[in-house]
PDB file of N, CA and C in Angstrom:
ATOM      1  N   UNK A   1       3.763 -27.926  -4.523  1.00  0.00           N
ATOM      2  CA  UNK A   1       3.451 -27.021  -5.589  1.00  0.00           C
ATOM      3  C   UNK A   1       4.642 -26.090  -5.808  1.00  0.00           C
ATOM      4  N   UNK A   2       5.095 -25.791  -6.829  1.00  0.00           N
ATOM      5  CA  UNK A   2       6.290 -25.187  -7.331  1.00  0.00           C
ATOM      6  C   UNK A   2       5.828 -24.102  -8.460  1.00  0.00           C
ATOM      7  N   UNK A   3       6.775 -23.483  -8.746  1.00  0.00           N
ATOM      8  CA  UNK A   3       6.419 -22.134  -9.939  1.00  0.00           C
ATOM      9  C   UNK A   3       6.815 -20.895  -8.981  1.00  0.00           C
ATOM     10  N   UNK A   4       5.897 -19.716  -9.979  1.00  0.00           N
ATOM     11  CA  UNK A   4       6.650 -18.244  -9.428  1.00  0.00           C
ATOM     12  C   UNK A   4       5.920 -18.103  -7.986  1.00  0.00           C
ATOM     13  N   UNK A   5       5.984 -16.690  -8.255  1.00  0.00           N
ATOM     14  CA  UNK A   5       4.953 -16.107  -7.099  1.00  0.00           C
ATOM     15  C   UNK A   5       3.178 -15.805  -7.757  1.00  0.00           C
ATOM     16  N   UNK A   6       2.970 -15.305  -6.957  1.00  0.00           N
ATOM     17  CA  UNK A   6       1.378 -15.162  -7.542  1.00  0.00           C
ATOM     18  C   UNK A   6       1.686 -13.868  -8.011  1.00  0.00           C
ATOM     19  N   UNK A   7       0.822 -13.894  -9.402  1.00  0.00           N
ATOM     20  CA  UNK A   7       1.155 -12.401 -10.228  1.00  0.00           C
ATOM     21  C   UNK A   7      -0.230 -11.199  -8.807  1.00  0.00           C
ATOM     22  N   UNK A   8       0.256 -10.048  -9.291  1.00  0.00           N
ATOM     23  CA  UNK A   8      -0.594  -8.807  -8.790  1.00  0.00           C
ATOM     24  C   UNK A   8      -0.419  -7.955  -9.505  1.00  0.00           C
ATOM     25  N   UNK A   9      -1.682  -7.066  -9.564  1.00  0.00           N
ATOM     26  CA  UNK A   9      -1.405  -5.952 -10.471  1.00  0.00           C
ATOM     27  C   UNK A   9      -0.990  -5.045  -9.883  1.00  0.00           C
ATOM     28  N   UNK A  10      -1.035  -3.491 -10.556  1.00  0.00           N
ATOM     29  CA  UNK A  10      -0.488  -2.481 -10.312  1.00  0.00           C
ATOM     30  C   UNK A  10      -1.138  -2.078  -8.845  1.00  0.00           C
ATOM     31  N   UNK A  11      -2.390  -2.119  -8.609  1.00  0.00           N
ATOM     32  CA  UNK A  11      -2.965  -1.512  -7.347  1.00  0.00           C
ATOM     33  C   UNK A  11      -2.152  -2.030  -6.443  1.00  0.00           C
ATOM     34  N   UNK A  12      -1.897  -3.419  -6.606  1.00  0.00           N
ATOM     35  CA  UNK A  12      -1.192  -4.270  -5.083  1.00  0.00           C
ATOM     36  C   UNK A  12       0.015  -4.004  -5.254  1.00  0.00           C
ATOM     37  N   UNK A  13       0.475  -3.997  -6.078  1.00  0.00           N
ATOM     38  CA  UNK A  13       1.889  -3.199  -5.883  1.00  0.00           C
ATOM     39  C   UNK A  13       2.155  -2.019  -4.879  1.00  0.00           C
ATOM     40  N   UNK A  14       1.635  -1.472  -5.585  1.00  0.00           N
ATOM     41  CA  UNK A  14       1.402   0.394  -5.006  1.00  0.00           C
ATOM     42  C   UNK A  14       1.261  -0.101  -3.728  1.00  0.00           C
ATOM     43  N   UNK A  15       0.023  -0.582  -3.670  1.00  0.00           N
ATOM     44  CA  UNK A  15      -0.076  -1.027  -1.721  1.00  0.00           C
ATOM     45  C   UNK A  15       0.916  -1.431  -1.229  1.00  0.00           C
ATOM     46  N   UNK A  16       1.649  -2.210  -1.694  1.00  0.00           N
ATOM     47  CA  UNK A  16       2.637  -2.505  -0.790  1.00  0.00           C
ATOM     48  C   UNK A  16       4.182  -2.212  -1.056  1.00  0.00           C
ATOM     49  N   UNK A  17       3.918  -1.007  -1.770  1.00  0.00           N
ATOM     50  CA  UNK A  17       5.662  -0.450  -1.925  1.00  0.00           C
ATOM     51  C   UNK A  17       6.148  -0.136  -0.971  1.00  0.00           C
ATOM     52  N   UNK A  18       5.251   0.581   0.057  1.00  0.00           N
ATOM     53  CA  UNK A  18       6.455   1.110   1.073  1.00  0.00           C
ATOM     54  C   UNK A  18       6.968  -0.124   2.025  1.00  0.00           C
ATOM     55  N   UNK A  19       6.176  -1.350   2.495  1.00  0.00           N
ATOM     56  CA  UNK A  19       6.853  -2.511   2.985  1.00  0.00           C
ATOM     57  C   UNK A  19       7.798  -2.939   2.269  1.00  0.00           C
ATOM     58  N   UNK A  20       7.803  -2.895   0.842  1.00  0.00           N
ATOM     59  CA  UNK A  20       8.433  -3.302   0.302  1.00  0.00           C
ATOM     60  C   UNK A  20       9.904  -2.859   0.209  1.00  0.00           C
ATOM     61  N   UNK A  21       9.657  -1.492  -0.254  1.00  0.00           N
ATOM     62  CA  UNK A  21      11.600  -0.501   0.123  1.00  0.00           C
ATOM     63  C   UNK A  21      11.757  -0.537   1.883  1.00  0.00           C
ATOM     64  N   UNK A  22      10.856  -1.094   2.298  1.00  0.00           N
ATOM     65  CA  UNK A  22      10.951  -0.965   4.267  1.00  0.00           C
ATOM     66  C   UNK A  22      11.838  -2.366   4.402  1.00  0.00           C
ATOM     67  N   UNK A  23      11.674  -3.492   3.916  1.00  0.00           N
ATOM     68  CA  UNK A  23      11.867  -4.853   3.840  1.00  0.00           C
ATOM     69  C   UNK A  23      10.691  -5.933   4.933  1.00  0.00           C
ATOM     70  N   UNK A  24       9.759  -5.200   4.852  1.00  0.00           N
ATOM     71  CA  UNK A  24       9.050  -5.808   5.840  1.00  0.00           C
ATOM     72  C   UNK A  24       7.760  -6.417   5.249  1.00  0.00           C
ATOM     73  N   UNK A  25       7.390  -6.985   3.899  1.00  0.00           N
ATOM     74  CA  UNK A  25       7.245  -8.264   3.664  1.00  0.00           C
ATOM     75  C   UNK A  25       7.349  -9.738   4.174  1.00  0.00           C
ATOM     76  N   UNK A  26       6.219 -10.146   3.653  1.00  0.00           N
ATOM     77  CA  UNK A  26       6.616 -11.820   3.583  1.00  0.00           C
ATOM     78  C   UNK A  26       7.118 -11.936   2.551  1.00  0.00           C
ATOM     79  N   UNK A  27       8.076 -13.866   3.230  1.00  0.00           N
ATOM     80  CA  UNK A  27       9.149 -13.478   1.724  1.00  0.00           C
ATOM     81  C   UNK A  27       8.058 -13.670   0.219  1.00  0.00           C
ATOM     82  N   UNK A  28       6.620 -14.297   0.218  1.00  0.00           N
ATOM     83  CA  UNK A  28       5.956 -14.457  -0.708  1.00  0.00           C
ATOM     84  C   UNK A  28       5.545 -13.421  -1.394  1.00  0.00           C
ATOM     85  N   UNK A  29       5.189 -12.158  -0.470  1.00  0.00           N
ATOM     86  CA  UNK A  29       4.434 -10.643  -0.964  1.00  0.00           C
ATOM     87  C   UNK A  29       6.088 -10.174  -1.707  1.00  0.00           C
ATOM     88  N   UNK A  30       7.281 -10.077  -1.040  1.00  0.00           N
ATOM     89  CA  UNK A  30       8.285  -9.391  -1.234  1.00  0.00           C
ATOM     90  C   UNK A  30       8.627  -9.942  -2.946  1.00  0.00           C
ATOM     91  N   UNK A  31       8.370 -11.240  -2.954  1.00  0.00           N
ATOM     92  CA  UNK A  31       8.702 -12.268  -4.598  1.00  0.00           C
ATOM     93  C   UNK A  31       7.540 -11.625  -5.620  1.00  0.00           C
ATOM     94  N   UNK A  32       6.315 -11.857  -4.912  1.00  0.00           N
ATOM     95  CA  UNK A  32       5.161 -11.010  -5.908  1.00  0.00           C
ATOM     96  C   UNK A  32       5.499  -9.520  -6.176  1.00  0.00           C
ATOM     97  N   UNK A  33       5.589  -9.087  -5.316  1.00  0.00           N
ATOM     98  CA  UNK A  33       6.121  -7.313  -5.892  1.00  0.00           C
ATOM     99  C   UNK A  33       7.485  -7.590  -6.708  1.00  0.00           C
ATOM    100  N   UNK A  34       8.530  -8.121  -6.262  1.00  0.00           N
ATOM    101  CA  UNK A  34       9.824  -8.093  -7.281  1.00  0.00           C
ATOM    102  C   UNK A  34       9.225  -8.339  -8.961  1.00  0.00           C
ATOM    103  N   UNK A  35       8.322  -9.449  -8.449  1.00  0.00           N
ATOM    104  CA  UNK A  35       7.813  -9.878 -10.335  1.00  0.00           C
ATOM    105  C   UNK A  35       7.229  -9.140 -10.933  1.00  0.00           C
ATOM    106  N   UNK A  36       6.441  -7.993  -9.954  1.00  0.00           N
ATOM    107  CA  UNK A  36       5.477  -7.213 -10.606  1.00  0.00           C
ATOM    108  C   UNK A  36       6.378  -5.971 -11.114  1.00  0.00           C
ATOM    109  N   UNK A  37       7.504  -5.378 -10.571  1.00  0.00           N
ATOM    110  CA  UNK A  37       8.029  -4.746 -10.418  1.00  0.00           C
ATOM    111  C   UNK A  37       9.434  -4.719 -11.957  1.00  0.00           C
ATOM    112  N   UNK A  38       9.561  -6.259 -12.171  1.00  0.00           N
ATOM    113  CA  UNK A  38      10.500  -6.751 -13.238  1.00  0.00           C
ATOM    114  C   UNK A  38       9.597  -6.449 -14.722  1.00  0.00           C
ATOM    115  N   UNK A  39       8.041  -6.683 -14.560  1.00  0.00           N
ATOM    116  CA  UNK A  39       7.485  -6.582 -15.767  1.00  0.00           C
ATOM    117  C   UNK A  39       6.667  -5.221 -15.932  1.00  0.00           C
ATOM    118  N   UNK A  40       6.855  -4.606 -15.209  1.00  0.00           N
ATOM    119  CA  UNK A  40       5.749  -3.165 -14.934  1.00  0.00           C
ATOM    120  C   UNK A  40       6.627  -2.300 -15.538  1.00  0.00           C
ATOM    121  N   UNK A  41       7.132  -1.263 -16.172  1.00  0.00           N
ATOM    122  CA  UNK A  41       7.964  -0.172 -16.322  1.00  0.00           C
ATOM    123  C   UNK A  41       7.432   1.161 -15.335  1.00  0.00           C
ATOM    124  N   UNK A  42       5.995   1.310 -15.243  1.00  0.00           N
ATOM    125  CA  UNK A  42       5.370   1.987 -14.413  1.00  0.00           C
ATOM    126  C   UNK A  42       5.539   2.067 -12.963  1.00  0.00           C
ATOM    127  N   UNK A  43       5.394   1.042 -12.579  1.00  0.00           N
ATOM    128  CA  UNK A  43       5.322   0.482 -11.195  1.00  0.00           C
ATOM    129  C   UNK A  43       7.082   0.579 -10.905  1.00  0.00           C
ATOM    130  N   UNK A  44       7.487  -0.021 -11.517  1.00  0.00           N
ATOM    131  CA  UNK A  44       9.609   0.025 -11.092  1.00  0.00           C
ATOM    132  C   UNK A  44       9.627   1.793 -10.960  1.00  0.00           C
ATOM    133  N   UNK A  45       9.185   2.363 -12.003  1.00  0.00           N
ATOM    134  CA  UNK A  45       9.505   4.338 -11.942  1.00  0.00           C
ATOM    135  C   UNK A  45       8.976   4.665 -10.512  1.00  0.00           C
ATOM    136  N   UNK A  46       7.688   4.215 -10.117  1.00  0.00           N
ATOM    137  CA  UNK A  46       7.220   4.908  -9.222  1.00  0.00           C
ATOM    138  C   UNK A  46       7.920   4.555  -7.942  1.00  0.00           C
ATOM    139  N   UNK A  47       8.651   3.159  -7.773  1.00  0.00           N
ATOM    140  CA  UNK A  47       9.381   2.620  -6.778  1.00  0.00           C
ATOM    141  C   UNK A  47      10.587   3.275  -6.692  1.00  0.00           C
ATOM    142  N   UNK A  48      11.446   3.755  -8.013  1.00  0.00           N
ATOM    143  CA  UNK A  48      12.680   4.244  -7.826  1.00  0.00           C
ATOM    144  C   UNK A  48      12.130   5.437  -7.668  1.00  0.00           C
ATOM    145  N   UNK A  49      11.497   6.285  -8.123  1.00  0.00           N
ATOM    146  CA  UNK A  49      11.066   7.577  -7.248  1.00  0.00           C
ATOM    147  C   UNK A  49      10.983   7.655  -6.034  1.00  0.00           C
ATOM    148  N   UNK A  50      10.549   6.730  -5.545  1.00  0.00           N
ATOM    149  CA  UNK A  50      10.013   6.781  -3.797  1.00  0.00           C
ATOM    150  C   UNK A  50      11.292   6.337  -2.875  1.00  0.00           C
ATOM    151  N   UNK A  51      12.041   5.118  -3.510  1.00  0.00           N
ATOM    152  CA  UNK A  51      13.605   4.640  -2.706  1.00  0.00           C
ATOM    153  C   UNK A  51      14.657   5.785  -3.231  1.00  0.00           C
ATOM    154  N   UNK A  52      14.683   6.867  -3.970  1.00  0.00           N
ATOM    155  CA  UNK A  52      15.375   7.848  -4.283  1.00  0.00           C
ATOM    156  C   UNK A  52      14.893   9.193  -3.154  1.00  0.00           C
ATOM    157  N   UNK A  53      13.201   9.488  -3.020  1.00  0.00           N
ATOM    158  CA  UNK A  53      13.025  10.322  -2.227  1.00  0.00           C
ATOM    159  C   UNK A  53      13.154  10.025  -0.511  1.00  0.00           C
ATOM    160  N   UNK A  54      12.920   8.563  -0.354  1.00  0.00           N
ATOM    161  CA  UNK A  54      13.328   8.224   0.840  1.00  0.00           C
ATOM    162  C   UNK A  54      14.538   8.225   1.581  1.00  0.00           C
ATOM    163  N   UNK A  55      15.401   8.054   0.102  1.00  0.00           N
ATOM    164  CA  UNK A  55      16.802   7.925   0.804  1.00  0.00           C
ATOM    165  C   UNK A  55      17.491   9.663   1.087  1.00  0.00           C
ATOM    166  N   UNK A  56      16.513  10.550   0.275  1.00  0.00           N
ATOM    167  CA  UNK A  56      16.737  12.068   0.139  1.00  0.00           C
ATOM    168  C   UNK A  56      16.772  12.547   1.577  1.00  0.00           C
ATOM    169  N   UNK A  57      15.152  11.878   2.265  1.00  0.00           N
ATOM    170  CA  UNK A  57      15.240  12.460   3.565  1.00  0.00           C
ATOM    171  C   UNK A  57      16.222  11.584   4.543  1.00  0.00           C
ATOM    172  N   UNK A  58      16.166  10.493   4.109  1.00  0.00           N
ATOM    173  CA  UNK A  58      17.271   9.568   5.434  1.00  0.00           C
ATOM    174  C   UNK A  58      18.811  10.822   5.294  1.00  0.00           C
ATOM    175  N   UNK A  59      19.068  11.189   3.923  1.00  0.00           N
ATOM    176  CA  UNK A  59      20.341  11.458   3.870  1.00  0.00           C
ATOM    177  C   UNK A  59      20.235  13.075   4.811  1.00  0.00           C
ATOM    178  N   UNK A  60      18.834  13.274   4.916  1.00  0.00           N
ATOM    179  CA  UNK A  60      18.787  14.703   5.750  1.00  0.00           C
ATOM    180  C   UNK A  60      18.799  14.496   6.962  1.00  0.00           C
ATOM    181  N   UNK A  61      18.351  13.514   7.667  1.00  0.00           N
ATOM    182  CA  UNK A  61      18.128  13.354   9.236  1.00  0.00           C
ATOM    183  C   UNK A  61      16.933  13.089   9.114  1.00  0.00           C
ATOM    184  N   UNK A  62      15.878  12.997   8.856  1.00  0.00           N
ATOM    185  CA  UNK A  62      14.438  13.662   8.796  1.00  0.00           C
ATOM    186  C   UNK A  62      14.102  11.818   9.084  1.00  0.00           C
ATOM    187  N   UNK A  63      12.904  11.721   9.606  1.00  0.00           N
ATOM    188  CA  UNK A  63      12.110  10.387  10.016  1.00  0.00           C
ATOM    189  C   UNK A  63      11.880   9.688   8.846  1.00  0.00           C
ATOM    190  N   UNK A  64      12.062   8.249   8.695  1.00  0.00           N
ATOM    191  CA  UNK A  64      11.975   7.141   7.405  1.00  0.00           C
ATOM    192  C   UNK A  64      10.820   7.688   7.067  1.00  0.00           C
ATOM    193  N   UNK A  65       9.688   8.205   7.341  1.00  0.00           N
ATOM    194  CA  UNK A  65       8.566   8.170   6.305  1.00  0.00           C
ATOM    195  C   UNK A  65       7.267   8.179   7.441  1.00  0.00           C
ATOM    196  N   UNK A  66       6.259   8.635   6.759  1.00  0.00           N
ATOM    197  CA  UNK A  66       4.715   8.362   7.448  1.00  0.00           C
ATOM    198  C   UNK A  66       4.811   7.176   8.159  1.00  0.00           C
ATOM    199  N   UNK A  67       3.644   6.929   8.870  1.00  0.00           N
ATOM    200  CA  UNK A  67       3.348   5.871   9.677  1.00  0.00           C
ATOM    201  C   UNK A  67       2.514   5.064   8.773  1.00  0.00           C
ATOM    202  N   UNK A  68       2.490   3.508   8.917  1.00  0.00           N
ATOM    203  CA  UNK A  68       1.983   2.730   7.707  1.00  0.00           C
ATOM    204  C   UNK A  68       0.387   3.203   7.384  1.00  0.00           C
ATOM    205  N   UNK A  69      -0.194   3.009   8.196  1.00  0.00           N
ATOM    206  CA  UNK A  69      -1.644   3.913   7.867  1.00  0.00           C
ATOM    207  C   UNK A  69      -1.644   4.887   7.340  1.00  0.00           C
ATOM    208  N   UNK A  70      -0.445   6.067   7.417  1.00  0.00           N
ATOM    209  CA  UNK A  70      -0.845   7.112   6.364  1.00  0.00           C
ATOM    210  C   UNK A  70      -0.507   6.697   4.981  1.00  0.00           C
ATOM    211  N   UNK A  71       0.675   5.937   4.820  1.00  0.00           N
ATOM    212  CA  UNK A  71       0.863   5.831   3.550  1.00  0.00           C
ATOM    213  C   UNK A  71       0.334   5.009   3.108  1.00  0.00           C
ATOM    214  N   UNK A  72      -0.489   4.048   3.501  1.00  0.00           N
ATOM    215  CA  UNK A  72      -1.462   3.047   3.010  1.00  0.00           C
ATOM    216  C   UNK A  72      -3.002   4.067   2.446  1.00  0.00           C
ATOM    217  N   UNK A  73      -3.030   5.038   3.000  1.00  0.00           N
ATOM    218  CA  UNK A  73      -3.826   6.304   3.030  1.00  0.00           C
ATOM    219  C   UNK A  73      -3.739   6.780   1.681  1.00  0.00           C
ATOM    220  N   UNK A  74      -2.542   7.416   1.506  1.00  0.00           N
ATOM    221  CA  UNK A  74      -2.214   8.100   0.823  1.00  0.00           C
ATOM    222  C   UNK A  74      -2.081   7.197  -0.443  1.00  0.00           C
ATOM    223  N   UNK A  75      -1.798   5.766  -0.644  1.00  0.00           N
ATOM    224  CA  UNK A  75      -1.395   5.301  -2.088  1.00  0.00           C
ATOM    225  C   UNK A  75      -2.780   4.966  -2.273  1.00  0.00           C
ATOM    226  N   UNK A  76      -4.318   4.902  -1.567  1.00  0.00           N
ATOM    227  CA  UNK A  76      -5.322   4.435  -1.367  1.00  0.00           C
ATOM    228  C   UNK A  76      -5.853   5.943  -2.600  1.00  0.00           C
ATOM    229  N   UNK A  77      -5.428   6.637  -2.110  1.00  0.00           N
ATOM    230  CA  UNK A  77      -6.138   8.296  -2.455  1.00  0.00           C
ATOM    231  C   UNK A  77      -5.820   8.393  -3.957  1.00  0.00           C
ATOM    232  N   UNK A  78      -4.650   7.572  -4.173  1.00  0.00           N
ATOM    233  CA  UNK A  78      -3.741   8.192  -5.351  1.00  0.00           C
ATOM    234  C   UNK A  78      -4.578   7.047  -6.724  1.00  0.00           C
ATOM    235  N   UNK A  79      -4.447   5.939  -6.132  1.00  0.00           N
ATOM    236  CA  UNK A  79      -4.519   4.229  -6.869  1.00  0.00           C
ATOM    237  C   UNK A  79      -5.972   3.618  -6.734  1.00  0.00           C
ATOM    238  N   UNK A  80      -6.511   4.451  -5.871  1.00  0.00           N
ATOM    239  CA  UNK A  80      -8.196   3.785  -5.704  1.00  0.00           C
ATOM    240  C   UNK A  80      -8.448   2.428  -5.100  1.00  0.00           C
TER     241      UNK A  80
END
């Protein structure tokens, strides 16, 4: 079987942005978010917001980010 990745919407995105700027995907989830990410204008803003604020604190010293449960938490709170 050949073709893209499996489409996802915006919720699964969101869920899995922070694996996603982390690189810790499968390479299948990592292809589904890129696609979702190429056709979303929404979803790409909210990603370059987050790989812009992440890289804010890396550039401070400060710890990569929550632990995956919180931020699975937190995009849960935000995205439903």
């Amino acid at each position: 079987m050949t073709g893209g990745p499996v489409p996802i919407d915006c919720r699964q995105a969101a869920a899995q942005l922070y694996e996603y700027l982390d690189g810790e995907l499968t390479p299948a989830a990592d292809a589904a978010v890129r696609a979702h990410l190429a056709d979303c204008t929404h979803c790409l803003a909210l990603c370059d917001f987050e790989q812009a604020y992440l890289q804010f604190l890396e550039a401070r010293g400060r710890a990569r980010g929550a632990p995956p449960h919180v931020k699975r938490r937190i995009l849960h709170e935000l995205f439903g």
